[in-house]
C-alpha atoms as a PDB file:
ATOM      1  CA  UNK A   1      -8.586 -83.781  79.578  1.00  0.00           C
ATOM      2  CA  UNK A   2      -7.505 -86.361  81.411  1.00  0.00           C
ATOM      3  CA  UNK A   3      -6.702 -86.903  85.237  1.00  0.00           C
ATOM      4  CA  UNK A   4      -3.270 -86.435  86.279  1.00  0.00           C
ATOM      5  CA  UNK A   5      -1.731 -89.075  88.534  1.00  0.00           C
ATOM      6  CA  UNK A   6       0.218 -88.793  91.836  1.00  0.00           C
ATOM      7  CA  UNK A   7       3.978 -88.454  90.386  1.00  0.00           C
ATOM      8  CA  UNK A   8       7.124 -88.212  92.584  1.00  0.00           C
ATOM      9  CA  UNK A   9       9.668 -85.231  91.552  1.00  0.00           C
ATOM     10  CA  UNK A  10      11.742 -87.794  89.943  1.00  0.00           C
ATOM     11  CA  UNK A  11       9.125 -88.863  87.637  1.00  0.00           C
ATOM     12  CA  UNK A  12       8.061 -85.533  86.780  1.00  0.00           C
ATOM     13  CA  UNK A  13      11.731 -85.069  85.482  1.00  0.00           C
ATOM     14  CA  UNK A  14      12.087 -88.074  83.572  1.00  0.00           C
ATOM     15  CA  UNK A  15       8.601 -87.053  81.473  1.00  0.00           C
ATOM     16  CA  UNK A  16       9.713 -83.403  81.023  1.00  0.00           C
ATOM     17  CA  UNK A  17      13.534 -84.928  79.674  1.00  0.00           C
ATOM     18  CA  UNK A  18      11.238 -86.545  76.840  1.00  0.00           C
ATOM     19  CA  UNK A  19      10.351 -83.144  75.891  1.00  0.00           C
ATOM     20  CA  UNK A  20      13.636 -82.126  75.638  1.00  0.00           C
ATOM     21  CA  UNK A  21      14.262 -80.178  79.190  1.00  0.00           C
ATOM     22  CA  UNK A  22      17.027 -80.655  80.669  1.00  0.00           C
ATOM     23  CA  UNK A  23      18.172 -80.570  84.465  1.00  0.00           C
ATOM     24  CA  UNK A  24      20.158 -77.553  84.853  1.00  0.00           C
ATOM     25  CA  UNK A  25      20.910 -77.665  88.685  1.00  0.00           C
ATOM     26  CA  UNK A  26      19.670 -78.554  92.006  1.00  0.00           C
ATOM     27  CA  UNK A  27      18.957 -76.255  94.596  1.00  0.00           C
ATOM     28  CA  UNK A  28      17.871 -77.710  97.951  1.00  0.00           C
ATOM     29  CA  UNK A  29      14.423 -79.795  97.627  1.00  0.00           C
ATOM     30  CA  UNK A  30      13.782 -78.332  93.945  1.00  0.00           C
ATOM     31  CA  UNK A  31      15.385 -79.367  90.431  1.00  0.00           C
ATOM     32  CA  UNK A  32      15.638 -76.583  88.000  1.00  0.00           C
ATOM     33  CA  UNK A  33      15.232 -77.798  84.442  1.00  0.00           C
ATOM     34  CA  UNK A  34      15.890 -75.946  81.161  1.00  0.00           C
ATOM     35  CA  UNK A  35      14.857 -76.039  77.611  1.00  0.00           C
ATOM     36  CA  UNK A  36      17.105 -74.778  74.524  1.00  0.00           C
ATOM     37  CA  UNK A  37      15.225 -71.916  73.257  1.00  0.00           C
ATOM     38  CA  UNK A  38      12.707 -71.409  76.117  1.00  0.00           C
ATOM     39  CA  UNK A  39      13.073 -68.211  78.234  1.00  0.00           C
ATOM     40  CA  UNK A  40      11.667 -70.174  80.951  1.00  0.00           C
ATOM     41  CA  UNK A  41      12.824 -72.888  83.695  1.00  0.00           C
ATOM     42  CA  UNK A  42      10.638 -75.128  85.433  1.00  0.00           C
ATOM     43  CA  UNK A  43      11.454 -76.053  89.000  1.00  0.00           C
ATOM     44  CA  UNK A  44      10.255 -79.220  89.948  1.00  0.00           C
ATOM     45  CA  UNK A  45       9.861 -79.900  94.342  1.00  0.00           C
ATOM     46  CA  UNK A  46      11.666 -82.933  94.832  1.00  0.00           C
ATOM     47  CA  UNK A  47       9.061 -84.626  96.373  1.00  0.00           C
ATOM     48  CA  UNK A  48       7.311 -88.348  97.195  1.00  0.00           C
ATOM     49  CA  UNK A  49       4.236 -86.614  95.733  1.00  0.00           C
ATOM     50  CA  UNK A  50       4.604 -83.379  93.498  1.00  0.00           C
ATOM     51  CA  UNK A  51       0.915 -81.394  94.070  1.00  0.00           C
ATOM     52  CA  UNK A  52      -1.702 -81.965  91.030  1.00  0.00           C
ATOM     53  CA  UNK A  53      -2.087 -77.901  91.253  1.00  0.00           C
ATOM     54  CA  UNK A  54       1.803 -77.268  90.920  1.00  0.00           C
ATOM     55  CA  UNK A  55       2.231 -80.399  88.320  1.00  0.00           C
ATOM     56  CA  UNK A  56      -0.703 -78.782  86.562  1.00  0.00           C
ATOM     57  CA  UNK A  57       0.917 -75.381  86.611  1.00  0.00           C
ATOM     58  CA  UNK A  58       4.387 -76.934  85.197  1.00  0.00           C
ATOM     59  CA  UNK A  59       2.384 -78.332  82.242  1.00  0.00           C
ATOM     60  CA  UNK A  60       1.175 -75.032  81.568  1.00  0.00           C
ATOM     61  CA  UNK A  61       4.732 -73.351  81.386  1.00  0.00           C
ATOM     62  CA  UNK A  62       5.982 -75.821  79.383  1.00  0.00           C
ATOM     63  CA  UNK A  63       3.406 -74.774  77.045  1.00  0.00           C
ATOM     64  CA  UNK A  64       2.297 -78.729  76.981  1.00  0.00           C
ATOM     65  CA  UNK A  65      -1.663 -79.643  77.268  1.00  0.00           C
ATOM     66  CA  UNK A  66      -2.313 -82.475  80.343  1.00  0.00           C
ATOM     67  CA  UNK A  67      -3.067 -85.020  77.613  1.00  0.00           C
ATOM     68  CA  UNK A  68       0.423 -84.614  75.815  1.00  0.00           C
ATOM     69  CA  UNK A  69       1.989 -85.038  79.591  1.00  0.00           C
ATOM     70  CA  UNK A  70      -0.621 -87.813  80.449  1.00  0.00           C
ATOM     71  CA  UNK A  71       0.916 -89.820  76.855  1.00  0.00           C
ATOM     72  CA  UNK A  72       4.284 -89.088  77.931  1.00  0.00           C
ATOM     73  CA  UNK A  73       4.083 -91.276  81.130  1.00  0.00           C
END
């Protein structure tokens, strides 16, 4: 497993929309993105620097391993 990188919000979008989420809305400092077929959203802080916990945690629910994310960059 690799180590996961200091990503801005943005960037965290732009690898999730290569999985095929899509940005639903924006609600103050947080994107909502949505997947056809997935009962879940992720919201994404739209931060400089998203947290390694929560960017960790949003890999989870997007039922991606860190390595798949990590080759997505």
């Amino acid at each position: 497993m690799g180590t996961l990188p200091v990503l801005s919000g943005h960037e965290v979008v732009k690898v999730f929309a290569s999985f095929g989420w899509e940005v639903a809305r924006q609600s103050g400092s947080h994107i909502v993105m949505t997947k056809e077929g997935a009962t879940i959203t992720l919201s994404i802080p739209d931060h400089r620097e998203v947290a390694k916990g929560t960017l960790r945690s949003l890999i989870r629910a997007a039922n991606l391993t860190v390595d798949e994310f990590l080759a997505a960059i």
